[in-house]
N, C-alpha and C. Protein backbone atom coordinates (compact mmCIF):
# COMPACT_ATOMS: atom_id res chain seq x y z
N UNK A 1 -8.11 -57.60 20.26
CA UNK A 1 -6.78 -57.52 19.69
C UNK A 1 -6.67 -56.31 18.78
N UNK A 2 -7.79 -56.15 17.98
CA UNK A 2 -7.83 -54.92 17.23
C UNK A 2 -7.50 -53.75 17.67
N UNK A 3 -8.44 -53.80 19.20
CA UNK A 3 -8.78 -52.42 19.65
C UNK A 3 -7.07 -51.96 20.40
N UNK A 4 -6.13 -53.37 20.71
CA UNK A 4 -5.18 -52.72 21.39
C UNK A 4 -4.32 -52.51 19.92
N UNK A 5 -3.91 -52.90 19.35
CA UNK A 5 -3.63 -52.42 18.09
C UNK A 5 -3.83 -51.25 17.09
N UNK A 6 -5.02 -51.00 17.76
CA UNK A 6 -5.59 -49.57 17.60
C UNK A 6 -4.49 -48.56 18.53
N UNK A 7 -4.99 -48.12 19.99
CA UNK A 7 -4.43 -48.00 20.64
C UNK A 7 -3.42 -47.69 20.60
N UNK A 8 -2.29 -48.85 20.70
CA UNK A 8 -0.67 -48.82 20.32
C UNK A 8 -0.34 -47.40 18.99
N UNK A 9 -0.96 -48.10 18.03
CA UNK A 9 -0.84 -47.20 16.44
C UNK A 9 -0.69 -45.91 16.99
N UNK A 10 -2.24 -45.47 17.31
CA UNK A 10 -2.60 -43.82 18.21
C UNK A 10 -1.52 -43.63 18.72
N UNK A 11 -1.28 -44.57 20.06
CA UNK A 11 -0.14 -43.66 21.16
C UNK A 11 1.07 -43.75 19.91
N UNK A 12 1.75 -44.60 19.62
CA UNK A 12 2.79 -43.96 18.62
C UNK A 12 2.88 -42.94 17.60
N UNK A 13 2.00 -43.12 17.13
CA UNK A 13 1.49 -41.69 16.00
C UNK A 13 1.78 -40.38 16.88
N UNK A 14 0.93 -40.51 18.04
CA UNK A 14 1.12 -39.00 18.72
C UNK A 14 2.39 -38.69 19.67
N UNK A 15 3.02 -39.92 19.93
CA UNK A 15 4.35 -39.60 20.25
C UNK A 15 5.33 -39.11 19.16
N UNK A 16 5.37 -39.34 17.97
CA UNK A 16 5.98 -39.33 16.69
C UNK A 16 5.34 -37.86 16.56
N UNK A 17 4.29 -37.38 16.12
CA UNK A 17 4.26 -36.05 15.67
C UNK A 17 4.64 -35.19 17.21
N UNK A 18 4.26 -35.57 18.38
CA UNK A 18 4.84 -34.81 19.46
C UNK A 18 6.87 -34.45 19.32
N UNK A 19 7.38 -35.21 18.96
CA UNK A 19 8.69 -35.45 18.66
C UNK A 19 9.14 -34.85 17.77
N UNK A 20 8.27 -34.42 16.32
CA UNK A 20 8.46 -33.96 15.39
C UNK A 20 7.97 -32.32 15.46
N UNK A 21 7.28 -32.16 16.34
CA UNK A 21 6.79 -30.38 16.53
C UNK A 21 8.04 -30.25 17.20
N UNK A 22 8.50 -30.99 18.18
CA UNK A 22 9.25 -30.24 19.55
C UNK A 22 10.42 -29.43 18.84
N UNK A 23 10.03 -28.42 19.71
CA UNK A 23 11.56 -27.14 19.59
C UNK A 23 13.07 -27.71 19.60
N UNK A 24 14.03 -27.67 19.02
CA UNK A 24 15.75 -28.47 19.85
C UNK A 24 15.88 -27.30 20.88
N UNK A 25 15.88 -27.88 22.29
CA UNK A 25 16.79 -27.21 23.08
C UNK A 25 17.97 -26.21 22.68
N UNK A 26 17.88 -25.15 23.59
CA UNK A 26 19.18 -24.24 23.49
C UNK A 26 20.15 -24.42 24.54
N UNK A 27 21.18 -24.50 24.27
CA UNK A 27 22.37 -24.89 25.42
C UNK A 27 22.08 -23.99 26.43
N UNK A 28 22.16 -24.36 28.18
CA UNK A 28 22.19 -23.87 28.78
C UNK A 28 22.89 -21.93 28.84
N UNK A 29 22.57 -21.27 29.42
CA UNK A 29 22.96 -20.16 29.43
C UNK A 29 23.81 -19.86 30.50
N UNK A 30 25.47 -19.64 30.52
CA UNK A 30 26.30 -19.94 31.55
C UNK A 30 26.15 -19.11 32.66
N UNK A 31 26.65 -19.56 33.76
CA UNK A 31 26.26 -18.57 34.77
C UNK A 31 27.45 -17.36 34.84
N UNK A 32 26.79 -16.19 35.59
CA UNK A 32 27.97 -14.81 35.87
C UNK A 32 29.29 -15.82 35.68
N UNK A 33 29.42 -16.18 37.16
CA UNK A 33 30.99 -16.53 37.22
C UNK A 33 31.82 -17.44 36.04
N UNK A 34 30.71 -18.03 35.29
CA UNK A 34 31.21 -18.74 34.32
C UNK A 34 32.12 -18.10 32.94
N UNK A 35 31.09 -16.68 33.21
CA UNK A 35 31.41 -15.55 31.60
C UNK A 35 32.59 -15.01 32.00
N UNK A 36 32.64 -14.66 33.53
CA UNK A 36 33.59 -14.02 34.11
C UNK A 36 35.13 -14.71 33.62
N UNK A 37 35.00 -15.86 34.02
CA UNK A 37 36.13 -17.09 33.77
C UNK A 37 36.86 -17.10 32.35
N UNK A 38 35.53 -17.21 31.83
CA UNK A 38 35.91 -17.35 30.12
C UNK A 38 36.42 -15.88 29.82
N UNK A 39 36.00 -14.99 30.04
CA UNK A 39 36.27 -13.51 29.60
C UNK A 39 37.64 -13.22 29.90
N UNK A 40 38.30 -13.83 30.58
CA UNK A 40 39.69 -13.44 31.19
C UNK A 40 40.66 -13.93 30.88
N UNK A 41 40.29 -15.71 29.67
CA UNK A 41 41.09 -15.99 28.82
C UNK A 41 41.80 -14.20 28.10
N UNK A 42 40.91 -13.40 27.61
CA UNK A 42 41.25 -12.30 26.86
C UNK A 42 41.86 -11.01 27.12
N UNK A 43 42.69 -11.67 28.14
CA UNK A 43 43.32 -10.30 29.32
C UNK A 43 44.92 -10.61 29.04
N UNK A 44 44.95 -9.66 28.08
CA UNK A 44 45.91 -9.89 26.93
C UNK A 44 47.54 -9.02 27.55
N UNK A 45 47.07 -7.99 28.32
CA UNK A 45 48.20 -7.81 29.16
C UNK A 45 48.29 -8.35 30.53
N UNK A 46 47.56 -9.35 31.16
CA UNK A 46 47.35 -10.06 32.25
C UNK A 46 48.06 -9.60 33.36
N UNK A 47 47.48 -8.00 33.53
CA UNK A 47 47.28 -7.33 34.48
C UNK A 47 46.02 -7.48 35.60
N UNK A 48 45.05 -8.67 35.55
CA UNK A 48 43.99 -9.12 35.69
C UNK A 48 43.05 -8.13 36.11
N UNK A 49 42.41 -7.55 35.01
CA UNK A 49 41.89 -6.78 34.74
C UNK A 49 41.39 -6.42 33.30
N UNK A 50 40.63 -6.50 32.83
CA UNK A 50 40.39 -5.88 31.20
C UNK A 50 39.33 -5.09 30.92
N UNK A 51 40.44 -4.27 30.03
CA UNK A 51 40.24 -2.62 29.02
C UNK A 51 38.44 -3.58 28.46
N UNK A 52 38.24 -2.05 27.90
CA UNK A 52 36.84 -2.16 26.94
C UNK A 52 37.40 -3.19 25.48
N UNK A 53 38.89 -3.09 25.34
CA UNK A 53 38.82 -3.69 23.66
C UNK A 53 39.28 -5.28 24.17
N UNK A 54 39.81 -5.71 25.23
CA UNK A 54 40.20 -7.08 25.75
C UNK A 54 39.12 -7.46 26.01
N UNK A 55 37.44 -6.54 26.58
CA UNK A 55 36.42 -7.19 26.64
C UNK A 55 35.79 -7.62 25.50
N UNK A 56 35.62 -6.57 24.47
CA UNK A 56 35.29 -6.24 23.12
C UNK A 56 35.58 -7.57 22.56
N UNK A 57 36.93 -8.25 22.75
CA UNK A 57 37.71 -9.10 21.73
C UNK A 57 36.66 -10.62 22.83
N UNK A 58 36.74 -10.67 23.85
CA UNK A 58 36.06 -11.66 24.50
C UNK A 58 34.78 -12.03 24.55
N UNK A 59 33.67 -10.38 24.69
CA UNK A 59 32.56 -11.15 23.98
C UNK A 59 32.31 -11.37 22.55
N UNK A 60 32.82 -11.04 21.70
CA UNK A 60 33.11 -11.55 20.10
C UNK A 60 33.16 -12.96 20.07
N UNK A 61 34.58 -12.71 20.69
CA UNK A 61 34.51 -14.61 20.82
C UNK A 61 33.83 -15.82 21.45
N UNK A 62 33.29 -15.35 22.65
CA UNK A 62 32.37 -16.14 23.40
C UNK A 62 31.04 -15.94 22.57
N UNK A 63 30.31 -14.69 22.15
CA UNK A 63 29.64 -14.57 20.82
C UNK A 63 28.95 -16.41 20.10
N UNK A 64 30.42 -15.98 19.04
CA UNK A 64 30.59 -17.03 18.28
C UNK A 64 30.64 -18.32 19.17
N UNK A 65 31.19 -19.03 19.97
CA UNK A 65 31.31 -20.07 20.47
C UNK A 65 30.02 -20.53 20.73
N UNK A 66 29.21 -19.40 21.45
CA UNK A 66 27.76 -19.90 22.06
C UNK A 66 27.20 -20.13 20.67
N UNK A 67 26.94 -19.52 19.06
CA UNK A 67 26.52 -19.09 18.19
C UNK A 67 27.15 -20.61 17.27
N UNK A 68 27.83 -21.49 17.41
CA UNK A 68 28.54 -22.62 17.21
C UNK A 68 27.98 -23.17 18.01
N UNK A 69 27.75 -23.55 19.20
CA UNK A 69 26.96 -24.57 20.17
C UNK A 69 25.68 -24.65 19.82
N UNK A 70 24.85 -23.64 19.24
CA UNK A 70 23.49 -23.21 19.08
C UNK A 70 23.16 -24.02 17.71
N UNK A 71 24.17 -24.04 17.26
CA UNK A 71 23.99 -24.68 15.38
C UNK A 71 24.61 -26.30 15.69
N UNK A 72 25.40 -26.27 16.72
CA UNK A 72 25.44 -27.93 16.86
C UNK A 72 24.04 -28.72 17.71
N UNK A 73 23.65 -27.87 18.57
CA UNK A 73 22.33 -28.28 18.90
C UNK A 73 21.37 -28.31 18.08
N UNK A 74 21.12 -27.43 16.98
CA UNK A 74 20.06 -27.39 16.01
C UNK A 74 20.00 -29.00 14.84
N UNK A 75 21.64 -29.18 14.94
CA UNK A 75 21.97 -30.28 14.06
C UNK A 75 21.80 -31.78 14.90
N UNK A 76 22.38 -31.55 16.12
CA UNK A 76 21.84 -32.95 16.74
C UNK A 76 20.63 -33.08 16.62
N UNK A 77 19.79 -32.24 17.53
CA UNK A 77 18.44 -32.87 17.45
C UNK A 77 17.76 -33.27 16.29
N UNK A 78 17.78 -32.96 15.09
CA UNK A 78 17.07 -32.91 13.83
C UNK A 78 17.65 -32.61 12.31
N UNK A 79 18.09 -33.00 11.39
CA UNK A 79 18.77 -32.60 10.45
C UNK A 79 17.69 -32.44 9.79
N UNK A 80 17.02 -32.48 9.63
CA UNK A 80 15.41 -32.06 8.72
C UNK A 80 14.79 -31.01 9.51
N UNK A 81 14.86 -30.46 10.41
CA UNK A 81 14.44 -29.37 11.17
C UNK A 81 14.63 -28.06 9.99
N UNK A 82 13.59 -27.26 9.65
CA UNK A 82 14.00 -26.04 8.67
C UNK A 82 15.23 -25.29 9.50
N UNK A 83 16.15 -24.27 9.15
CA UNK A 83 17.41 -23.85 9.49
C UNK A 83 16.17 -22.39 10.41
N UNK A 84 17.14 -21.74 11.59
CA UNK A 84 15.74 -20.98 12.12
C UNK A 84 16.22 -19.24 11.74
N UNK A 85 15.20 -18.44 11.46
CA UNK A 85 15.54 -17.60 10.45
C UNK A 85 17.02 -17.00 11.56
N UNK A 86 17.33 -15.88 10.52
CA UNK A 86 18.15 -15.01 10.38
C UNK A 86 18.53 -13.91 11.94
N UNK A 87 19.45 -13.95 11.98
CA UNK A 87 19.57 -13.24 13.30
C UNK A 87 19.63 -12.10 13.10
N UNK A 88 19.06 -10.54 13.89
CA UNK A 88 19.98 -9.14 13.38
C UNK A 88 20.56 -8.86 14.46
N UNK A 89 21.94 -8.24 13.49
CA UNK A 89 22.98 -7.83 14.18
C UNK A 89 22.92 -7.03 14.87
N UNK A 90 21.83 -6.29 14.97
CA UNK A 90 21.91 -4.73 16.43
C UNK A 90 20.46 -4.54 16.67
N UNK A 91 19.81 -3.99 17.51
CA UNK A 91 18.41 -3.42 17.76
C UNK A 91 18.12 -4.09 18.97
N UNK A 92 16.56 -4.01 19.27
CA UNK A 92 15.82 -4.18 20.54
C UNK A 92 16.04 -5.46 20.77
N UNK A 93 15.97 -6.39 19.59
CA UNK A 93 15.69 -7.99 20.01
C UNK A 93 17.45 -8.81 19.52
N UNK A 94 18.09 -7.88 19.09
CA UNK A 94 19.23 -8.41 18.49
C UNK A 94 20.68 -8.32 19.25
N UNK A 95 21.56 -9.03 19.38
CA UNK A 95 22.35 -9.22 20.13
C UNK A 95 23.54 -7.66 19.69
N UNK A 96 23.69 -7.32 21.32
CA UNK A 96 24.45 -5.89 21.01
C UNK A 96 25.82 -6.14 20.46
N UNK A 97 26.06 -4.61 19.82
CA UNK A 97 28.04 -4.93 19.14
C UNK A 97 28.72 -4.96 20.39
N UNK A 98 29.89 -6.26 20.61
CA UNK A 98 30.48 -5.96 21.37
C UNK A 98 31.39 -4.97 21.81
N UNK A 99 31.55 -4.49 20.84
CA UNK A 99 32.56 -3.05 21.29
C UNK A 99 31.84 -1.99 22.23
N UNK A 100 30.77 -2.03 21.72
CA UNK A 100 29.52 -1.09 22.40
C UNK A 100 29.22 -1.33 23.64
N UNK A 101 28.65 -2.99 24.13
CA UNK A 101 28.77 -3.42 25.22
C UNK A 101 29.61 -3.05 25.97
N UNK A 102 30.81 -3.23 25.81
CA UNK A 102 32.31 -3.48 26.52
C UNK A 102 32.10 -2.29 26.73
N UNK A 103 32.26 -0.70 26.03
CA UNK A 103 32.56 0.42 26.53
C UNK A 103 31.56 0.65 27.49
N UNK A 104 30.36 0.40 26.93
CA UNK A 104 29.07 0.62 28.24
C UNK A 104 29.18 0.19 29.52
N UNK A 105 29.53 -1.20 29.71
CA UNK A 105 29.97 -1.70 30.93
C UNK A 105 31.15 -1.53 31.74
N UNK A 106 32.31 -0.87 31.17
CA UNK A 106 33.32 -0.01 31.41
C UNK A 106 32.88 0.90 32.05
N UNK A 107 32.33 1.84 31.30
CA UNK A 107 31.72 3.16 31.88
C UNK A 107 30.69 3.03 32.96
N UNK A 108 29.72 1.87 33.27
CA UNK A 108 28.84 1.91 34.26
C UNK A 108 29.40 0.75 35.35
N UNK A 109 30.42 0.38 35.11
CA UNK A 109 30.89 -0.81 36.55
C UNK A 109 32.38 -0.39 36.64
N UNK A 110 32.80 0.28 36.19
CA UNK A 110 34.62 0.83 36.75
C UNK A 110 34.56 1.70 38.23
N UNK A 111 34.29 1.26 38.96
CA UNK A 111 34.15 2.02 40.28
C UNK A 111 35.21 2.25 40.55
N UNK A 112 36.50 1.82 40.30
CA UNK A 112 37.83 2.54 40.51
C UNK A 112 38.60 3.87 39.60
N UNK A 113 37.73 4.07 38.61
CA UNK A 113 37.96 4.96 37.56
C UNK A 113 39.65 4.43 37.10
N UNK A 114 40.02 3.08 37.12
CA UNK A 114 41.20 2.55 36.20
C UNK A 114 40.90 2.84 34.63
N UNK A 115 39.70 2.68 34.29
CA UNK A 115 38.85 2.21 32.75
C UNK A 115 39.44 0.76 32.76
N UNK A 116 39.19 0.41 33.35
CA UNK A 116 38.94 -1.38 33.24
C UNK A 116 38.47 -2.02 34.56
N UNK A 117 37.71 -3.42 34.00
CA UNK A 117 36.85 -4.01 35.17
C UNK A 117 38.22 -5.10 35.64
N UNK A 118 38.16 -5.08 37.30
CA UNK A 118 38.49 -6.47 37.78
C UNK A 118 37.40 -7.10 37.95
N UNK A 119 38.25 -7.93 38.13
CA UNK A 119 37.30 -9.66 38.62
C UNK A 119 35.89 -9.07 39.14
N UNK A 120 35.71 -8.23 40.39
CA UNK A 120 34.53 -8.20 40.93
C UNK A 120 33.61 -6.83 40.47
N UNK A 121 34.60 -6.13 39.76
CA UNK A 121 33.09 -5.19 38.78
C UNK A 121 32.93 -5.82 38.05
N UNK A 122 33.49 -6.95 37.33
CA UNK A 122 32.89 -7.77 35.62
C UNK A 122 32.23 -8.95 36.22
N UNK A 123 32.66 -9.17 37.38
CA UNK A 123 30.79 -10.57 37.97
C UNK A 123 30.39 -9.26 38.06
N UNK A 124 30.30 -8.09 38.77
CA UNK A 124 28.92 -7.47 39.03
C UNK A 124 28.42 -6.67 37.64
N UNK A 125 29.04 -6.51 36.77
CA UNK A 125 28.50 -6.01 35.38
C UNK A 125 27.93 -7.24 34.38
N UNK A 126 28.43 -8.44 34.73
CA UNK A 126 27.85 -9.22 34.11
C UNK A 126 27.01 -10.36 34.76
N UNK A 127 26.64 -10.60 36.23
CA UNK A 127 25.64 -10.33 37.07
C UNK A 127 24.45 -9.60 36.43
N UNK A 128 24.65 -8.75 36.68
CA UNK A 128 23.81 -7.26 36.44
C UNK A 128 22.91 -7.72 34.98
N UNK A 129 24.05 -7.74 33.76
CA UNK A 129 23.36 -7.83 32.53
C UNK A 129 22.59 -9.62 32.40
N UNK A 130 23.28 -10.50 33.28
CA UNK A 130 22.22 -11.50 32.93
C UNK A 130 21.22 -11.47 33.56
N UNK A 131 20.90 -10.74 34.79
CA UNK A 131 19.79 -10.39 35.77
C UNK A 131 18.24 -9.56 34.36
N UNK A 132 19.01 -8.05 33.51
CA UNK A 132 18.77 -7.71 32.92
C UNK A 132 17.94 -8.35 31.95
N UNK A 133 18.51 -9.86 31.47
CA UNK A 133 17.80 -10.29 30.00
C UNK A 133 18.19 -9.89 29.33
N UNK A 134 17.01 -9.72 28.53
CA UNK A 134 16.41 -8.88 27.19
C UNK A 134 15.40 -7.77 27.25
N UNK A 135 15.42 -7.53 28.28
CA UNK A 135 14.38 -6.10 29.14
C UNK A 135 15.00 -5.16 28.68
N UNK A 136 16.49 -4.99 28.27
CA UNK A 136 17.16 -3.68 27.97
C UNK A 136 17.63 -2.71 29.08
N UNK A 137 17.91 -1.74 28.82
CA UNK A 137 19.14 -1.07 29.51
C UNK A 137 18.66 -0.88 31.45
N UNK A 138 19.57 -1.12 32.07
CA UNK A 138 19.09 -0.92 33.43
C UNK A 138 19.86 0.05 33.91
N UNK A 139 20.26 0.13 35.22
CA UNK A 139 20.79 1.16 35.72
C UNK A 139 22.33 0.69 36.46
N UNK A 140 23.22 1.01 36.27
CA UNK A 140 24.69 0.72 36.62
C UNK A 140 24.82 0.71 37.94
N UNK A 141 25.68 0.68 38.93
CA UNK A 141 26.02 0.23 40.55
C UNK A 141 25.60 1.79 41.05
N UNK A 142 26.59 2.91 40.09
CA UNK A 142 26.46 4.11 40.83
C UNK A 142 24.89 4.74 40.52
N UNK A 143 23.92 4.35 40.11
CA UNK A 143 22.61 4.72 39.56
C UNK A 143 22.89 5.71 38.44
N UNK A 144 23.00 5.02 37.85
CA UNK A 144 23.47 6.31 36.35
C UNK A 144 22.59 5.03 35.47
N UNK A 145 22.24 5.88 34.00
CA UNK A 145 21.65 4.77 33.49
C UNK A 145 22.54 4.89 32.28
N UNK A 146 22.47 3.28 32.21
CA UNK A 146 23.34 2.64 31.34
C UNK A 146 23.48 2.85 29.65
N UNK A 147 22.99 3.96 29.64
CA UNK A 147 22.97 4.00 27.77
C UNK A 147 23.27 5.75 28.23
């Protein structure tokens, strides 16, 4: 009786600190066509199509939304979880300015030379950049490189 009592204690103990290391999940990461979708809420002259600053204004906001989902996940799983450090705003590991983005992907997926993406250069520019990661700059449709 001891020894399963033993036992039991152990396996709970190590389920409990297993539970207590674990990471909280990060919300899924949406797919192309998904960003595409959302991005077009911001097609502000709904010419269906959007400029570098209608993109600019869309990943800002999608930005924040994901950046709000990320802090409601941190809070479900654990309210005693330490808060996780500090994000930076620009560099190798840090999420780019959207204005910067937007003009970059303008300039390397406008194959119509309008200066703005439709529907199927912004899946293939944003295709492209979730293919990309965090590897950094790749090379645009026409082989030009992207920075």
């Amino acid at each position: 009786m001891k020894t399963a009592l033993l036992t039991l204690s152990l396996l709970g103990s190590g389920i409990l600190v297993a539970n207590l290391n674990a990471k909280p999940q990060r919300p899924e990461r949406p797919d192309p066509e998904t960003v595409v979708v959302d991005l077009f809420e911001f097609d502000a002259d709904e010419n269906g199509s959007l400029n570098a600053t209608e993109l600019a204004t869309g990943f800002a906001e999608l930005q924040e939304r994901r950046m709000a989902e990320m802090e409601d996940a941190q809070a479900d799983e654990d309210a005693d979880l330490p808060p996780p450090p500090p994000q930076r705003k620009k560099g190798k590991r840090g999420a780019m300015d959207p204005e910067e983005m937007a003009a970059g992907l303008v300039e390397d997926f406008d194959t119509d030379g309008d200066a703005e993406l439709d529907t199927a250069e912004l899946l293939e520019a944003v295709t492209a950049t979730h293919s990309r990661g965090k590897r950094g700059p790749g090379r645009g449709p026409r082989g030009t490189d992207s920075e």
